[in-house]
C-alpha atoms as a PDB file:
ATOM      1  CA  UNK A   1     -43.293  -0.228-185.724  1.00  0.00           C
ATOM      2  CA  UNK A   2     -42.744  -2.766-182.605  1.00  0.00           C
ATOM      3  CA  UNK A   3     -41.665  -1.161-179.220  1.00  0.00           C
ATOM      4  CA  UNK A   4     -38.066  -1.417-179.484  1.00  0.00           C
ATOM      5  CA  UNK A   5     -38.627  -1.576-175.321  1.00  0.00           C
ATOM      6  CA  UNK A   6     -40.419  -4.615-175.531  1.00  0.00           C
ATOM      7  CA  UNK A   7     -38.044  -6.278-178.679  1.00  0.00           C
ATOM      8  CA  UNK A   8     -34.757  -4.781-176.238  1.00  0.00           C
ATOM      9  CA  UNK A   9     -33.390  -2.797-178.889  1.00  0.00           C
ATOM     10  CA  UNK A  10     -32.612  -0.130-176.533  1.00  0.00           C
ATOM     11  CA  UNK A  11     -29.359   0.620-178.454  1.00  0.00           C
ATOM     12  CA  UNK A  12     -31.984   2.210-181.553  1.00  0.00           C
ATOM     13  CA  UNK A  13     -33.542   4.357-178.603  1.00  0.00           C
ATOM     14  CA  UNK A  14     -29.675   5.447-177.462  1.00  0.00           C
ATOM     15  CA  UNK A  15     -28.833   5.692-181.316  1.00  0.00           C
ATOM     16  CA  UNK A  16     -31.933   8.035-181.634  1.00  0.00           C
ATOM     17  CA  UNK A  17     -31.164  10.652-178.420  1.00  0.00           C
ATOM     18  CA  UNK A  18     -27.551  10.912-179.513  1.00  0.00           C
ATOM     19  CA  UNK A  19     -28.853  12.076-183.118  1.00  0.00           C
ATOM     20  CA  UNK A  20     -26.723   9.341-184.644  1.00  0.00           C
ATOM     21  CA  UNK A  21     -30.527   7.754-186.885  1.00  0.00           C
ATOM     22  CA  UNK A  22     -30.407   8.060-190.638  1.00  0.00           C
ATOM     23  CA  UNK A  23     -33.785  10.412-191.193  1.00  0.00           C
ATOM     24  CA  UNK A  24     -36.448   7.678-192.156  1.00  0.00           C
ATOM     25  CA  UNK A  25     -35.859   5.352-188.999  1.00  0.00           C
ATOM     26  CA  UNK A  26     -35.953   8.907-187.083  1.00  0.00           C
ATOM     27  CA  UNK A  27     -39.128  10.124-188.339  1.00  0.00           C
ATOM     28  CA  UNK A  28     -40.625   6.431-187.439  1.00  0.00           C
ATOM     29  CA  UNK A  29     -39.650   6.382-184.029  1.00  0.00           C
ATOM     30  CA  UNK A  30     -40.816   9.462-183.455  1.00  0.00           C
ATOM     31  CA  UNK A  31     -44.092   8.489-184.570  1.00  0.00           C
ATOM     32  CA  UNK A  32     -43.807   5.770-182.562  1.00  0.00           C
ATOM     33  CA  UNK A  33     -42.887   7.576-179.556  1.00  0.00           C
ATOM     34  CA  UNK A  34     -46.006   9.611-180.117  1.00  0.00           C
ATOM     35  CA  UNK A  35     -48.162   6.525-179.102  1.00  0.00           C
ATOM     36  CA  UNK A  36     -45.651   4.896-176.735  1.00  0.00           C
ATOM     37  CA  UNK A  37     -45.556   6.310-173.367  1.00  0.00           C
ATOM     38  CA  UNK A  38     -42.308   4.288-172.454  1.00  0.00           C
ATOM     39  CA  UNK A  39     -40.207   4.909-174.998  1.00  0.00           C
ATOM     40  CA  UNK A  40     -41.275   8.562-174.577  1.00  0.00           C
ATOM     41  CA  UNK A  41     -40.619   8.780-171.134  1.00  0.00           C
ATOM     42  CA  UNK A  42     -36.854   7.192-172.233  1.00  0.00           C
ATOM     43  CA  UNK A  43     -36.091   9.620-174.569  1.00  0.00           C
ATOM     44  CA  UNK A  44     -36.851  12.279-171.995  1.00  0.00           C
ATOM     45  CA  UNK A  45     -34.217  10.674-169.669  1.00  0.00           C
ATOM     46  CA  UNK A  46     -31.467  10.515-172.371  1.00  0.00           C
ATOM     47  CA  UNK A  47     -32.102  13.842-172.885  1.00  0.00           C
ATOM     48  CA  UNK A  48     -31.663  14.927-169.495  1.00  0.00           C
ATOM     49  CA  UNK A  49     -28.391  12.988-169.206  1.00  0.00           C
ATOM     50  CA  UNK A  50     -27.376  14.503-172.693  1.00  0.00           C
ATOM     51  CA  UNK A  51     -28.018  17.865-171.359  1.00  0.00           C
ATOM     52  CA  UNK A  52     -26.051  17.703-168.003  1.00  0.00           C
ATOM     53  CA  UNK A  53     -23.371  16.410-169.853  1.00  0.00           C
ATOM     54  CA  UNK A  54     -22.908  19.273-172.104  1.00  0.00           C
ATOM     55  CA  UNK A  55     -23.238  21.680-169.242  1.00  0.00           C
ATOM     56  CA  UNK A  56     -20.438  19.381-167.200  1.00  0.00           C
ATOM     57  CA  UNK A  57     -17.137  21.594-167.235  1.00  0.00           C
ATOM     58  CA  UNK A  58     -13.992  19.262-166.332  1.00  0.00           C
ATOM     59  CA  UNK A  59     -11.588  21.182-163.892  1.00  0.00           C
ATOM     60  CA  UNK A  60      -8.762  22.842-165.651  1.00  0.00           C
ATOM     61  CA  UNK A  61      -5.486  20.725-165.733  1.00  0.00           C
ATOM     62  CA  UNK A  62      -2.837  22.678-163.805  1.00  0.00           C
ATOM     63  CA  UNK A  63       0.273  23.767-165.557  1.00  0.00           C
ATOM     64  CA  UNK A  64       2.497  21.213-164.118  1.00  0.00           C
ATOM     65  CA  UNK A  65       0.469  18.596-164.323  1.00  0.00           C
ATOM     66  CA  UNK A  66       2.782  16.466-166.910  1.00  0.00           C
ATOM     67  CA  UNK A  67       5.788  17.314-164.192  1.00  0.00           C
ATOM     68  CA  UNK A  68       4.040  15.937-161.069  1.00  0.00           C
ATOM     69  CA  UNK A  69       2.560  12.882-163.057  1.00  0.00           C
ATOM     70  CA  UNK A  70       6.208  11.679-164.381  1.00  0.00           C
ATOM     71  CA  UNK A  71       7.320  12.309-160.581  1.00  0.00           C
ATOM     72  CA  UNK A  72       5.181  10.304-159.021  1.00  0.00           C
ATOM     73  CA  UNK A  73       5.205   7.115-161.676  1.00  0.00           C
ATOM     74  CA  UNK A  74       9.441   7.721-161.284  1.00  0.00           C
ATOM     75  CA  UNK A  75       8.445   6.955-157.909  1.00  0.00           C
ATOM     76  CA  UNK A  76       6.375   4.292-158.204  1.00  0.00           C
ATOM     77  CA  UNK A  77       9.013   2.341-160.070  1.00  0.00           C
ATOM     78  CA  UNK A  78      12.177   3.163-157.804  1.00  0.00           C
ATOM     79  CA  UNK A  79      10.054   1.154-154.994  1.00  0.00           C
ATOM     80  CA  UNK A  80      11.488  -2.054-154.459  1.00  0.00           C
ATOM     81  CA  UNK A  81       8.726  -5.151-155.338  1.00  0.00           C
ATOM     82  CA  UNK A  82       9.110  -6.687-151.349  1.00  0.00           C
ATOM     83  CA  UNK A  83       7.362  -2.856-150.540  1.00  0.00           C
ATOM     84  CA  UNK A  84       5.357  -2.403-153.006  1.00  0.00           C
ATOM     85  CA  UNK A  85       3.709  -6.316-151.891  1.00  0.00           C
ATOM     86  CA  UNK A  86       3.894  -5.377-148.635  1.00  0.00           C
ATOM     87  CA  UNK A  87       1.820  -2.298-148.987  1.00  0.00           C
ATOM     88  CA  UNK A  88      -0.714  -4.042-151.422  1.00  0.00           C
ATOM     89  CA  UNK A  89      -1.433  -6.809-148.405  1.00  0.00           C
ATOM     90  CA  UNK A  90      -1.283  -4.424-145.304  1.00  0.00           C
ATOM     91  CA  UNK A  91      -4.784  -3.396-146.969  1.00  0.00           C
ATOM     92  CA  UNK A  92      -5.967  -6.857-147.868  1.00  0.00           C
ATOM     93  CA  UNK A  93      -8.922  -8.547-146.007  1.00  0.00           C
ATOM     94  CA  UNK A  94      -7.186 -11.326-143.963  1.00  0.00           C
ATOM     95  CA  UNK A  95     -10.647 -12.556-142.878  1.00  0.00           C
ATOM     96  CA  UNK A  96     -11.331 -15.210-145.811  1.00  0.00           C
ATOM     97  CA  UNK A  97      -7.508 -15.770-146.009  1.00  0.00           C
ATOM     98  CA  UNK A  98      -7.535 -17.888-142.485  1.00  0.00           C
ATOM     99  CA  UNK A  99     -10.548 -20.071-142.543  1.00  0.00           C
ATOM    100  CA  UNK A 100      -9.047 -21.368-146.135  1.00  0.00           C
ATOM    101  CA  UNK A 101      -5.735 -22.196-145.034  1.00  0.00           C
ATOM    102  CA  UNK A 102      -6.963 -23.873-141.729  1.00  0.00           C
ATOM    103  CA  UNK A 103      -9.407 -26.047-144.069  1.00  0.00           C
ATOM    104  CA  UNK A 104      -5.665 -26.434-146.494  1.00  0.00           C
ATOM    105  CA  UNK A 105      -3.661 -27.226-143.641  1.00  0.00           C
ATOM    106  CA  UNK A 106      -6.149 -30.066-142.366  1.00  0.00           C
ATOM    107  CA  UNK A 107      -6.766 -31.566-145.617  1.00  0.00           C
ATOM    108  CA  UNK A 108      -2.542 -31.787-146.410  1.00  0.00           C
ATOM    109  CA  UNK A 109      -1.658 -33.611-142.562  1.00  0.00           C
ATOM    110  CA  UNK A 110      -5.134 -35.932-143.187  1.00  0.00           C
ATOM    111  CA  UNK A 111      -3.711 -37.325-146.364  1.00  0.00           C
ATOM    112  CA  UNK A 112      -0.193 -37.393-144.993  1.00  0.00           C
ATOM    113  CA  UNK A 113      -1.247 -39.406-142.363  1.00  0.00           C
ATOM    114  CA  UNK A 114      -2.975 -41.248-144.576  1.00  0.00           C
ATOM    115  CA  UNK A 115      -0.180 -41.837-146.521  1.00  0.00           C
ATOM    116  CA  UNK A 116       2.880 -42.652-144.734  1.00  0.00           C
ATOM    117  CA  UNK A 117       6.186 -42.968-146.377  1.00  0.00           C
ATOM    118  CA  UNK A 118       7.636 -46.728-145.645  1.00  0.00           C
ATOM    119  CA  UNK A 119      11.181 -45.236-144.846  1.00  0.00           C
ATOM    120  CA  UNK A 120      12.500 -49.197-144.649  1.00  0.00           C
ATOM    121  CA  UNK A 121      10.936 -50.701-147.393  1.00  0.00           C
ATOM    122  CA  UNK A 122      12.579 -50.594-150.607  1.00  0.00           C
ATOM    123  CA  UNK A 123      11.037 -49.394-153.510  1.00  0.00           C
ATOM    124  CA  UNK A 124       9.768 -51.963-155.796  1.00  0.00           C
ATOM    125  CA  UNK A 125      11.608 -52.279-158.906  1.00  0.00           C
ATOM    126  CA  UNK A 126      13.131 -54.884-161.282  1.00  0.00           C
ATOM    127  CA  UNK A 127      16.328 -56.631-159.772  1.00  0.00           C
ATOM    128  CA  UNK A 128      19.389 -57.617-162.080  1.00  0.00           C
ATOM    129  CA  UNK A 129      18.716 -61.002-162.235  1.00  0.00           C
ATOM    130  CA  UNK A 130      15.183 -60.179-163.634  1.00  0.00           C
ATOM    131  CA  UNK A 131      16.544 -57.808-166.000  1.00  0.00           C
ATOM    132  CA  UNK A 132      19.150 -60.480-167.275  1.00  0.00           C
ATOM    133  CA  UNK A 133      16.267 -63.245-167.877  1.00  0.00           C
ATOM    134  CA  UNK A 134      14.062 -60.456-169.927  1.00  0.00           C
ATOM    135  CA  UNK A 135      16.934 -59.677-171.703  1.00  0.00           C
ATOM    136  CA  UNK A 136      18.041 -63.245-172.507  1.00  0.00           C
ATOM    137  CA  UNK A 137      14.343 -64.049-173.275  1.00  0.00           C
ATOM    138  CA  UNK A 138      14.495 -61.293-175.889  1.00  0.00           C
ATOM    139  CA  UNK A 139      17.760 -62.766-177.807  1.00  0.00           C
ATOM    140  CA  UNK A 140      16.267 -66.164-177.672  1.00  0.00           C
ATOM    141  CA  UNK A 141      13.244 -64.896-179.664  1.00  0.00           C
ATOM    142  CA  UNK A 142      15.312 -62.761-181.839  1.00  0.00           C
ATOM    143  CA  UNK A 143      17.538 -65.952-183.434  1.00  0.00           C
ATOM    144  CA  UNK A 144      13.852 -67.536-182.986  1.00  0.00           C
ATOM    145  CA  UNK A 145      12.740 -64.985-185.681  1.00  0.00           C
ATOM    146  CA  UNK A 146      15.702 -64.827-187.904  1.00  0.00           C
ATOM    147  CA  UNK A 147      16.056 -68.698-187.798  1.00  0.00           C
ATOM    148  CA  UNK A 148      12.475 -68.567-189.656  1.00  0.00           C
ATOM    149  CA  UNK A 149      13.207 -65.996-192.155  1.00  0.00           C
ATOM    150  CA  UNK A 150      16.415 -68.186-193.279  1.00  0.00           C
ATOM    151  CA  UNK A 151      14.501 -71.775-193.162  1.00  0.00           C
ATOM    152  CA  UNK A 152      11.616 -71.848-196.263  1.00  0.00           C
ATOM    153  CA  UNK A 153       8.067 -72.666-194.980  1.00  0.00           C
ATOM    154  CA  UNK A 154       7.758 -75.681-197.034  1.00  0.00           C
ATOM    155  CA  UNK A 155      11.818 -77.302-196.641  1.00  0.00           C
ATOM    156  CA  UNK A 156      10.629 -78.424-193.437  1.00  0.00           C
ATOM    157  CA  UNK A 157       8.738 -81.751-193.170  1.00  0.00           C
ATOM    158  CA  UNK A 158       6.294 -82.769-191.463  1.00  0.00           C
ATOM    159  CA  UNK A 159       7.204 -86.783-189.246  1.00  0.00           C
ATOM    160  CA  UNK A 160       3.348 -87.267-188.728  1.00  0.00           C
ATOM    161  CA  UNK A 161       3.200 -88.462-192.106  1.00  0.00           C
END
């Protein structure tokens, strides 16, 4: 069997302290462990997490636990939001907060004076007059097109011959 260390298949190692190894793959790894000083000293670790975790007694839950819990979420939720952001930023770190809006700040009045608005020039466009020409040029090659589709190709004759 291959170190399961060395092929980091720790999760067979975790799978064999917790008891959870179908018997064959048990027996081999506890061969193995027999050999391999690492994997030895691992499962002596699990087991002395696996032990102080049985021992571990949780505190008792008081009585009115369920009462004090549904009190204070009622009270949570009766805070307006403008308090409840208020209290989340009185803790925040203001420190990184400055340096990137000075660095913001800089970067916005460099490109608008960069970039200055021409207040008196008007904004380039198409004038009616232009507008009228397109749109006469467009009728013109309309009756262009349907002037071909009533004429045959070969009713019109050449005067070069």
């Amino acid at each position: 069997m291959s170190c399961p260390l060395q092929t980091e298949e720790t999760d067979l190692l975790l799978d064999y302290s917790a008891g959870r190894l179908d018997a064959v793959r048990a027996a081999a790894l506890a061969h193995h462990m027999e050999t391999c000083p690492d994997c030895a000293s691992f499962r002596m670790e699990q087991k002395t997490v696996w032990d102080a975790l049985d021992a571990w007694e949780p505190a008792p839950v008081s009585m009115d636990f369920n009462r004090r819990l549904w009190q204070r979420i009622e009270a949570a939720a009766a805070v307006p939001w403008y308090q409840s952001l208020a209290e989340s930023l009185r803790f925040a770190n203001w420190k990184p907060v400055v340096p990137l809006t000075a660095a913001i700040l800089v970067i916005a009045a460099g490109f608008l004076l960069d970039h200055p608005r021409a207040k008196n020039n008007p904004a380039p466009g198409v004038s009616v007059t232009e507008a009228n020409q397109v749109e006469q040029t467009l009728d013109d090659i309309q009756l262009l097109d349907q002037l071909d589709a009533v004429i045959p190709a070969g009713a019109v004759k050449s005067k070069s011959m």
